[in-house]
Each structure stands twice: as C-alpha cells, then as structure tokens.
N, C-alpha and C. Protein backbone atom coordinates (compact mmCIF):
# COMPACT_ATOMS: atom_id res chain seq x y z
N UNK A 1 101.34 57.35 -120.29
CA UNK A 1 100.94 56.13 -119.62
C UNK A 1 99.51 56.33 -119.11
N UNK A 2 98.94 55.10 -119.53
CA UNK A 2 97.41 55.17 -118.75
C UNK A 2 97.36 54.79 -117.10
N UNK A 3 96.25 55.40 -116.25
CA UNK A 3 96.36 54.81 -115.09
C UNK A 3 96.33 53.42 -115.00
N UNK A 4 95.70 52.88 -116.14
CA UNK A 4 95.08 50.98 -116.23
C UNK A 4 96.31 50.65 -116.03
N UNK A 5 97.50 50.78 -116.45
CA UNK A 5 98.48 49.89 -117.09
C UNK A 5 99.41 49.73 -115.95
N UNK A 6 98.45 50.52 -114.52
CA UNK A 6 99.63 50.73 -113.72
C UNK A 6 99.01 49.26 -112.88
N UNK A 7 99.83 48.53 -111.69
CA UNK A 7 98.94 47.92 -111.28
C UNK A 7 98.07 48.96 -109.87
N UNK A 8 96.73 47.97 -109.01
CA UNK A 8 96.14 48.75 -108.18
C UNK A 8 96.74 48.18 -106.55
N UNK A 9 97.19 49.59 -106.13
CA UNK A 9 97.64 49.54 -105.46
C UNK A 9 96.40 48.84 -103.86
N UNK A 10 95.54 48.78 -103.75
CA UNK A 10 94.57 47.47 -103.05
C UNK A 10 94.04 48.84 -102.12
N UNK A 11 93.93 48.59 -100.97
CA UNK A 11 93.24 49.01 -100.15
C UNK A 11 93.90 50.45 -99.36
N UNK A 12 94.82 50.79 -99.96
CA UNK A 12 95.54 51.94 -99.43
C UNK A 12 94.37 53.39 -99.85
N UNK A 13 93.82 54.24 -98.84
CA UNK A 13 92.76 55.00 -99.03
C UNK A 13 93.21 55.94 -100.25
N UNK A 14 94.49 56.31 -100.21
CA UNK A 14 94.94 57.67 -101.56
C UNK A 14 95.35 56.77 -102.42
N UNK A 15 94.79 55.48 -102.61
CA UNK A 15 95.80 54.67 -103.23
C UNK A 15 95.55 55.03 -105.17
N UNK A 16 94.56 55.25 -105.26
CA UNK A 16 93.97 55.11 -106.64
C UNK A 16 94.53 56.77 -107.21
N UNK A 17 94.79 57.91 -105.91
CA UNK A 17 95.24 59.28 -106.47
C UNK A 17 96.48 59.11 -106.48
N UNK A 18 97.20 58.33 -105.61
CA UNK A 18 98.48 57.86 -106.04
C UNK A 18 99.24 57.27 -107.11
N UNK A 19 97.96 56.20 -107.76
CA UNK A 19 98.70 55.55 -109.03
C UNK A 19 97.96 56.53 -110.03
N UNK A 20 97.03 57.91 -110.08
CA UNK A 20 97.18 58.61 -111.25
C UNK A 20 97.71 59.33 -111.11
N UNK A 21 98.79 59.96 -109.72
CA UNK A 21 99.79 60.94 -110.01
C UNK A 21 100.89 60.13 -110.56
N UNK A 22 101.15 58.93 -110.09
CA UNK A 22 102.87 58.11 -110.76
C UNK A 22 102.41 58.19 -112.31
N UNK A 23 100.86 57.81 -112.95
CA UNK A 23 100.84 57.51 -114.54
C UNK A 23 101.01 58.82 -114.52
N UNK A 24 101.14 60.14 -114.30
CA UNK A 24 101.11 61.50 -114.74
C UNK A 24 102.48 61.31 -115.02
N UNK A 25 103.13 61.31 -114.20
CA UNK A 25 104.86 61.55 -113.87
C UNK A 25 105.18 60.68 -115.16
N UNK A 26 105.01 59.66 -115.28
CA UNK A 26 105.69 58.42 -116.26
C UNK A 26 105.44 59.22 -117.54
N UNK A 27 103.59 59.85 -117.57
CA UNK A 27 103.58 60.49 -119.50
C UNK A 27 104.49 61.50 -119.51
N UNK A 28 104.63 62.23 -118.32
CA UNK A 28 105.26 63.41 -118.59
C UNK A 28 106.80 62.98 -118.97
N UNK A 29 107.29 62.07 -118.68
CA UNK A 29 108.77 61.68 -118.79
C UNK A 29 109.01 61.04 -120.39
N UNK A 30 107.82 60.25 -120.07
CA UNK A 30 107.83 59.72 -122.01
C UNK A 30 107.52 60.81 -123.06
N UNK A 31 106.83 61.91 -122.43
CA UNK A 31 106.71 63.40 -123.31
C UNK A 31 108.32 63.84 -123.57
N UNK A 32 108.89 64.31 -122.39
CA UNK A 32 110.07 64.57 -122.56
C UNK A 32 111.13 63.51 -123.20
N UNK A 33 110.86 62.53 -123.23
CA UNK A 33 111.99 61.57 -123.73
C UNK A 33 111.39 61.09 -125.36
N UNK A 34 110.27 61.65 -125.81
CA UNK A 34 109.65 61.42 -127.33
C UNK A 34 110.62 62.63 -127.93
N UNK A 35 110.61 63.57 -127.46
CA UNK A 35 111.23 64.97 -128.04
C UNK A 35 112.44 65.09 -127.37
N UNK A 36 113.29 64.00 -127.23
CA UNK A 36 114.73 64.23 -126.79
C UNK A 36 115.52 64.04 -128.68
N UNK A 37 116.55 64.47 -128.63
CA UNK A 37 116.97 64.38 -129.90
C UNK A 37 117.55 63.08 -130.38
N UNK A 38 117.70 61.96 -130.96
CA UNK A 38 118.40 60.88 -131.04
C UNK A 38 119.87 60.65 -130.87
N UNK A 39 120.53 60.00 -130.39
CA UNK A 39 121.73 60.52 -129.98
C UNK A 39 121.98 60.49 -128.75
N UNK A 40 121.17 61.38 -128.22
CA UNK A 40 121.45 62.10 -127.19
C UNK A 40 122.33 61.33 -126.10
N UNK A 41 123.05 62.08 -125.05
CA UNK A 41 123.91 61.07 -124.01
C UNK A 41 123.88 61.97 -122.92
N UNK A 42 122.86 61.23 -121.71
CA UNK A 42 122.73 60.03 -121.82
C UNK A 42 121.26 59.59 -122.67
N UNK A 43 120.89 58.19 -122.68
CA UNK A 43 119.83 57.60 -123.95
C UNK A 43 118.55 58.36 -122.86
N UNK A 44 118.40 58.58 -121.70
CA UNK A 44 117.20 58.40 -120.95
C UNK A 44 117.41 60.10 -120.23
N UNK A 45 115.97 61.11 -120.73
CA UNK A 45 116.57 62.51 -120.20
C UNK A 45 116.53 62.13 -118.61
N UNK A 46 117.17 63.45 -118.24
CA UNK A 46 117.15 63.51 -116.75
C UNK A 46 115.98 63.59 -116.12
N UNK A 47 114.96 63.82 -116.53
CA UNK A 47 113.72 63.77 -116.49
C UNK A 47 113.26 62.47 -116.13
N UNK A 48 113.04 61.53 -116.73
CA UNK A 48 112.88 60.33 -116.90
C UNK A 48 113.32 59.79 -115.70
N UNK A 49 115.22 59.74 -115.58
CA UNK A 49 115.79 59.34 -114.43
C UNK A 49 115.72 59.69 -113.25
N UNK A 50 115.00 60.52 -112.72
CA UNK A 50 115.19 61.09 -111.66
C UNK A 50 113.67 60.79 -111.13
N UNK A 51 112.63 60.61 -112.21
CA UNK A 51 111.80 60.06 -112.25
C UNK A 51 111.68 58.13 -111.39
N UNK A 52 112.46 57.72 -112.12
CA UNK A 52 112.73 56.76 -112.31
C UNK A 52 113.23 56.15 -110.67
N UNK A 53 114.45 57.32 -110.31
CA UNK A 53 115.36 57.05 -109.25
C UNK A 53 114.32 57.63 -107.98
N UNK A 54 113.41 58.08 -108.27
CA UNK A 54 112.49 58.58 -106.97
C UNK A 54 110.84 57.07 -106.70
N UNK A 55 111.00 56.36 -107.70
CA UNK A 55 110.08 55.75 -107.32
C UNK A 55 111.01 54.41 -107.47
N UNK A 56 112.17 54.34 -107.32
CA UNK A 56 112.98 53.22 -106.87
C UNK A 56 112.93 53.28 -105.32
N UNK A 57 113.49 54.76 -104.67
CA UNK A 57 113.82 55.01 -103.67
C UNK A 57 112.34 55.44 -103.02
N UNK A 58 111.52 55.10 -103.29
CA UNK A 58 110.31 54.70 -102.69
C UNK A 58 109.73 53.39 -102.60
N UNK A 59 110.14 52.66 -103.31
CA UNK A 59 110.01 50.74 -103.16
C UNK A 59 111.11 50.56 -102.46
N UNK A 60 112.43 51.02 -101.88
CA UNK A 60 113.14 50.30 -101.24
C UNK A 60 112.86 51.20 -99.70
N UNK A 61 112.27 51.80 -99.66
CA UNK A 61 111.86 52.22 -98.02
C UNK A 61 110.54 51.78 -97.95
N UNK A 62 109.67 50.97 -98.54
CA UNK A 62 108.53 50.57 -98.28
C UNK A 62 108.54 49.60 -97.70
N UNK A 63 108.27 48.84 -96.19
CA UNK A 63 107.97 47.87 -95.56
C UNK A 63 108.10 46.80 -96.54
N UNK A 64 108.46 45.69 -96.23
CA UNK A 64 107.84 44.11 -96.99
C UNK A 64 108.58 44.31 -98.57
N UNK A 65 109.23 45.53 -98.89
CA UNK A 65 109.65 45.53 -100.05
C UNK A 65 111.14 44.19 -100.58
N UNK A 66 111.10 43.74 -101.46
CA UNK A 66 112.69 42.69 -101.89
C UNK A 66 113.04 43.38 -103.47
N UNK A 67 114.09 43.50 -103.62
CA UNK A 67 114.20 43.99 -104.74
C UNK A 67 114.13 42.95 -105.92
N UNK A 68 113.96 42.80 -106.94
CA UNK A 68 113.54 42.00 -108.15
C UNK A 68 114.78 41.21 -108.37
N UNK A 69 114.85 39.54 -108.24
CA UNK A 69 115.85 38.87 -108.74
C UNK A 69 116.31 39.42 -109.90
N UNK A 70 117.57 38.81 -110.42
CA UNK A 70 117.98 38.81 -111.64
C UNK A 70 117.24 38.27 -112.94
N UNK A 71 117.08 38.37 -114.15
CA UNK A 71 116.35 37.16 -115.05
C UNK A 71 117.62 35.82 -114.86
N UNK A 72 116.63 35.02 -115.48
CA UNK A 72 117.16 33.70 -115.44
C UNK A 72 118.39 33.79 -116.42
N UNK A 73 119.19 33.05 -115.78
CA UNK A 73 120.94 32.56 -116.53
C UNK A 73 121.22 34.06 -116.47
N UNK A 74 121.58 34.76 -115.06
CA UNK A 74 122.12 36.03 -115.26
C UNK A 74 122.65 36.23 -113.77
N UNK A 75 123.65 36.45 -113.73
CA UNK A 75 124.39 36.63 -111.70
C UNK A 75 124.23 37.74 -111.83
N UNK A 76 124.64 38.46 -110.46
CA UNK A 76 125.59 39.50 -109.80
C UNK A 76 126.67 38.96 -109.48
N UNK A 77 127.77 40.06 -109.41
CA UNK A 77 128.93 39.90 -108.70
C UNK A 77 129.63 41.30 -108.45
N UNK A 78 129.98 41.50 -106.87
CA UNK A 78 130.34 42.34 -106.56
C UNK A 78 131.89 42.91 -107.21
N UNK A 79 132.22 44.35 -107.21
CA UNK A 79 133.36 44.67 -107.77
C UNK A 79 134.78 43.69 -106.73
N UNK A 80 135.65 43.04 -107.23
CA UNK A 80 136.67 42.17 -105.77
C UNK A 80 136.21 41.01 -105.67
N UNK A 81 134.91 40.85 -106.08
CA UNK A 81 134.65 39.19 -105.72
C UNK A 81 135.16 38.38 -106.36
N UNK A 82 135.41 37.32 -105.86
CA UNK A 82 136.00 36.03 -106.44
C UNK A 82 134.85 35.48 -107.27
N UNK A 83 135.62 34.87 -108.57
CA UNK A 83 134.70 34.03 -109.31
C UNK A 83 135.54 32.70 -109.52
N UNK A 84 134.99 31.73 -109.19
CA UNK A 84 135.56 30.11 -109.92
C UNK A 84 135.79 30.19 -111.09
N UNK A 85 137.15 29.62 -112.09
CA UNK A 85 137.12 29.78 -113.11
C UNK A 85 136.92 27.85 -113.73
N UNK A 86 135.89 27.68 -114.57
CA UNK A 86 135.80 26.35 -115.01
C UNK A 86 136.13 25.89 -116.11
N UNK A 87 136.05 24.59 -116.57
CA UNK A 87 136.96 24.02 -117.21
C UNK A 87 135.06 24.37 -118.34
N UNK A 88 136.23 23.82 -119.86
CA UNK A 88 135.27 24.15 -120.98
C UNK A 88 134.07 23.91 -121.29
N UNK A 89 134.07 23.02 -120.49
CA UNK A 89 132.35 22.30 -120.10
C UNK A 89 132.18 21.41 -118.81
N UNK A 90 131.40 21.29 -118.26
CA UNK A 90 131.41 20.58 -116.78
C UNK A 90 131.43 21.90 -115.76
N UNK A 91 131.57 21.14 -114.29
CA UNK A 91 132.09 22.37 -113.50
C UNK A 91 133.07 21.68 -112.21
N UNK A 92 133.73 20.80 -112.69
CA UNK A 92 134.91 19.99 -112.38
C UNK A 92 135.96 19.08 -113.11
N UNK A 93 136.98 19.53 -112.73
CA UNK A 93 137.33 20.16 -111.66
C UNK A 93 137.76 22.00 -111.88
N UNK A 94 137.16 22.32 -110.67
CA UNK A 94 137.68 24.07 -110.85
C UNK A 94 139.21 24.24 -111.56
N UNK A 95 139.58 25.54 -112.36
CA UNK A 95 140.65 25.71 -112.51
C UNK A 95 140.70 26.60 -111.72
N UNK A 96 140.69 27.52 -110.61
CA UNK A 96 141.70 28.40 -110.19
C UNK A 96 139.96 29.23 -109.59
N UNK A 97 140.32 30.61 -109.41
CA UNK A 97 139.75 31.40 -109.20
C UNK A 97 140.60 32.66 -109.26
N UNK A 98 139.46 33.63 -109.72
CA UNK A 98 139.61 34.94 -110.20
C UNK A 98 139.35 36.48 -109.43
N UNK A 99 139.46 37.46 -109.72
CA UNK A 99 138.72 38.67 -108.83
C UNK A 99 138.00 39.28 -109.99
N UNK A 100 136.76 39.72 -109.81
CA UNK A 100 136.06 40.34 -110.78
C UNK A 100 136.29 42.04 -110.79
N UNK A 101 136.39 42.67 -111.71
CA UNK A 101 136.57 43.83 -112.07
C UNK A 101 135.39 44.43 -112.42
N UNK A 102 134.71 45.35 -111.77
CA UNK A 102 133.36 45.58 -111.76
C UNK A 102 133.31 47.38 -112.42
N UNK A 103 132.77 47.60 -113.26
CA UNK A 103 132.61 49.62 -113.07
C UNK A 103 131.69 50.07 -114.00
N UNK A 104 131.01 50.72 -113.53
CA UNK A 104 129.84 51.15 -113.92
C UNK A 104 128.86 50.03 -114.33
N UNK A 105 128.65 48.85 -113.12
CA UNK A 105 127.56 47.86 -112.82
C UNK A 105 127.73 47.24 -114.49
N UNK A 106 129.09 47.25 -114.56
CA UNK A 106 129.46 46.42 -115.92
C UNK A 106 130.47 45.34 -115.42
N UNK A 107 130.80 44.01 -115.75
CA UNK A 107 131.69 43.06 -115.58
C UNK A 107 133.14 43.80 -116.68
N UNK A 108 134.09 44.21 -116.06
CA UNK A 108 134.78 44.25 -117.03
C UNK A 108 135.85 43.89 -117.54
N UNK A 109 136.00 42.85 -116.64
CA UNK A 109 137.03 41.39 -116.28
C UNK A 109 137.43 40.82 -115.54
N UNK A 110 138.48 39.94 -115.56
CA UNK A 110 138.70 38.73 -114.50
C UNK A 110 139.91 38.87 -114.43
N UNK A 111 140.79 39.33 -112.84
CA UNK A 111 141.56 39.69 -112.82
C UNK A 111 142.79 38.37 -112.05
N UNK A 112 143.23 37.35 -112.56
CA UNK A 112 143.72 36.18 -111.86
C UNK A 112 145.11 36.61 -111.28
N UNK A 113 145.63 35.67 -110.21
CA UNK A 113 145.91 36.25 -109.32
C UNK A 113 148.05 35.74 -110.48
N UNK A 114 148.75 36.39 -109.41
CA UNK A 114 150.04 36.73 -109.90
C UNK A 114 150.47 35.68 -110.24
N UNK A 115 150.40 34.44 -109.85
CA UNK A 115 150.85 33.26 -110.09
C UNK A 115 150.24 32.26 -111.04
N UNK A 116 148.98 32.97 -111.50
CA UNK A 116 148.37 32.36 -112.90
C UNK A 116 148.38 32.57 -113.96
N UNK A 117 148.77 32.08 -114.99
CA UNK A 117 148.65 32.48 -116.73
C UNK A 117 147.07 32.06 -117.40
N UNK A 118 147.05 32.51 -118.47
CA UNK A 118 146.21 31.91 -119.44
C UNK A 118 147.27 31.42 -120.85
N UNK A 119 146.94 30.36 -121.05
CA UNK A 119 147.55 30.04 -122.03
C UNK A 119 146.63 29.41 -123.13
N UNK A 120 146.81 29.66 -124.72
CA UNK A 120 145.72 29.54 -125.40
C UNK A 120 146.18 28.54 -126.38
N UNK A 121 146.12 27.31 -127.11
CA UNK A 121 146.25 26.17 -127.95
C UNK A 121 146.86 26.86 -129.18
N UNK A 122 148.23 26.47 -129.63
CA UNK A 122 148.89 27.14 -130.49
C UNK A 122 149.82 28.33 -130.02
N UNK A 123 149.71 28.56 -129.15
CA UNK A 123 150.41 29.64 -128.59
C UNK A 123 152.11 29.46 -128.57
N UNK A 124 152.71 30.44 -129.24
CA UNK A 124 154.11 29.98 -129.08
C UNK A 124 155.25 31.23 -128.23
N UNK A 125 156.19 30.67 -127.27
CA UNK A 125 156.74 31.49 -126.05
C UNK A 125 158.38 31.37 -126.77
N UNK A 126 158.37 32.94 -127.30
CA UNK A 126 160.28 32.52 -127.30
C UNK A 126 160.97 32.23 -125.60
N UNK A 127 161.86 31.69 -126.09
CA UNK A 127 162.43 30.85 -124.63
C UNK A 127 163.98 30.99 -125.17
N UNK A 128 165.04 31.17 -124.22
CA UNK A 128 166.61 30.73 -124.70
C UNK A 128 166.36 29.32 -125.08
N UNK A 129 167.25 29.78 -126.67
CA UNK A 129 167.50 28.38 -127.13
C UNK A 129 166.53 28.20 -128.29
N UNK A 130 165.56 28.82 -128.29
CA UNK A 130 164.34 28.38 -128.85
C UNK A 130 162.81 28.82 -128.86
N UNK A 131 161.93 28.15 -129.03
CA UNK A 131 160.67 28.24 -128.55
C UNK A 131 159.78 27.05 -128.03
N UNK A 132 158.87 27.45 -127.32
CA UNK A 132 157.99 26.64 -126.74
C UNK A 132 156.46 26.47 -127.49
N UNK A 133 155.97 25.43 -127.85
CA UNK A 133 154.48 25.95 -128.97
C UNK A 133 153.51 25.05 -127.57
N UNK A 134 152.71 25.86 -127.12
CA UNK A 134 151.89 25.31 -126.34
C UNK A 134 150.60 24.35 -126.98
N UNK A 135 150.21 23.48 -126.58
CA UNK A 135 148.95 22.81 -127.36
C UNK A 135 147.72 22.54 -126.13
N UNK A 136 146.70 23.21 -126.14
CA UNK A 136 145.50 22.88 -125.27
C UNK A 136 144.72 21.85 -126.15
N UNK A 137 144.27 20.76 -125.35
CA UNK A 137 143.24 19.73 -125.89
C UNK A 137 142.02 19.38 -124.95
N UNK A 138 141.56 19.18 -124.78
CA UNK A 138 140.42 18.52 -123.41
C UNK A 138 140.91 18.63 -122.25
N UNK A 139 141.25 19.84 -121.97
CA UNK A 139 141.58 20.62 -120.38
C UNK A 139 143.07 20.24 -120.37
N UNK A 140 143.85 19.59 -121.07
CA UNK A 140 145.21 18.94 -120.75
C UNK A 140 146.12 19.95 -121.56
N UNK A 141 147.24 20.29 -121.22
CA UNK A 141 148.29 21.33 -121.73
C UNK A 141 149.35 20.61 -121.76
N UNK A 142 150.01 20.55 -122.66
CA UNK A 142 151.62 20.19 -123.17
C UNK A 142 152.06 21.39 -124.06
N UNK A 143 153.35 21.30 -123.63
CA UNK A 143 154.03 21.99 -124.31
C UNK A 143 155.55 21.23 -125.15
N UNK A 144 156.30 21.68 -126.38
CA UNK A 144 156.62 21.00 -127.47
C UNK A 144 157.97 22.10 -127.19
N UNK A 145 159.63 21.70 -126.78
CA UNK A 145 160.26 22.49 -127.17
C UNK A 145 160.93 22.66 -128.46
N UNK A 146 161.63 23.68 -129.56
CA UNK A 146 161.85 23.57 -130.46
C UNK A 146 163.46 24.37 -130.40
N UNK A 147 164.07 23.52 -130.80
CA UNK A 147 165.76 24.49 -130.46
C UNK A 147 165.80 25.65 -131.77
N UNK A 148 166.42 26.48 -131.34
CA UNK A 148 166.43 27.64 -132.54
C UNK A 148 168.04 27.11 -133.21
N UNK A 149 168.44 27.15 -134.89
CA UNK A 149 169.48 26.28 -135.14
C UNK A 149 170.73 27.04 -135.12
C-alpha cells in the first residue's frame, strides 16, 4: 500500500508518520497474504487479521468515532431477536413473528415459535382416515380432505 491511498489524517502533528507506519503495516500484511498458499483456512493470514483487528480497535476508542452503517438493502439482527414475518409481497398484514438464529455473524434461521407451522402449496398431511392436500394462493390457505378407501 502507498501512503497516497491512505486518507490524511489533517492537523494531527505525527499525523503524516502515522499514516506511513499504518501503509507499512497494510504492505506488510498484503506481502504475507500474496505468499499465503491458496486454500488456505482461514482466507486472510493471521497477520493481516490482527492487523486488521488492531486498527479497528483503534477507531472504536477514538473520540467522535460511529461505526460504518450497513450497505444499502442490508440489516443487522441480533442472535434472539425477533423478526416480523411478511406476507409475499406488501408488508401487511404481518404473519407472525420469528426469533433469529444468529452464529458466527451469519443469519442462520428463523426460529417460529411452538404454535406456528409453515405450510407450503401442495403440501400433503397423512391424517386418520386419509389425507389433507394443503393449497397456498395469495396469502389464503385451504385445505382439501381426501378419505383413504
């Protein structure tokens, strides 16, 4: 990394030996991570990360610091949090709500609560007697019984 590419840190007196020790640190990490082997796990050496995790944990103890929104069309949600679950298009009326399953700052599902199903169009439920063929259409659910002979 060049010092240019870094931005200038303004009127801070070490400020300019400061942003050519961080571009040092950054080539040295992209040195080590050019000659990591492909493959490798994890993708980013420890080098890099620790790199990485020391000038995080220097923007979040810096005065006046906010950490960077999300990009656009992208949430958070905490591991337990509730999420609204909505209908196929619109955002009324709510169907229900959910708990999110969160691990390793991955979504890794929606956990609805004991008294809710999902039921999917075509779906068929043996039942005594028979079966049940569920039909979803424009948010509306019927179900069709069929006697077994």
């Amino acid at each position: 990394m060049r010092i240019e590419e870094l931005k200038n840190p303004g009127t801070y007196s070490g400020g300019q030996q400061l942003r050519a020790r961080i571009a040092h640190a950054v080539s040295f990490a992209e040195t080590v991570q050019r000659y990591r082997p492909s493959g490798a796990t994890p993708a980013a050496s420890p080098t890099a990360k620790a790199i990485a995790d020391l000038l995080l944990d220097a923007a979040q103890k810096t005065p006046g610091y906010s950490a960077p929104l999300p990009p656009s069309g992208t949430a958070t949600v905490a591991n337990s949090g509730t999420v609204t679950l909505l209908p196929a298009t619109g955002t009324t009326p709510a169907q229900g709500s959910a708990t999110a399953a969160v691990a390793g700052n991955t979504l890794t599902g929606l956990r609805l609560p004991a008294t809710s199903a999902v039921v999917t169009n075509a779906q068929v439920i043996n039942v005594t007697g028979g079966t049940v063929t569920i039909t979803v259409a424009n948010n509306v659910v019927t179900a069709a019984f069929t006697a077994t002979p």
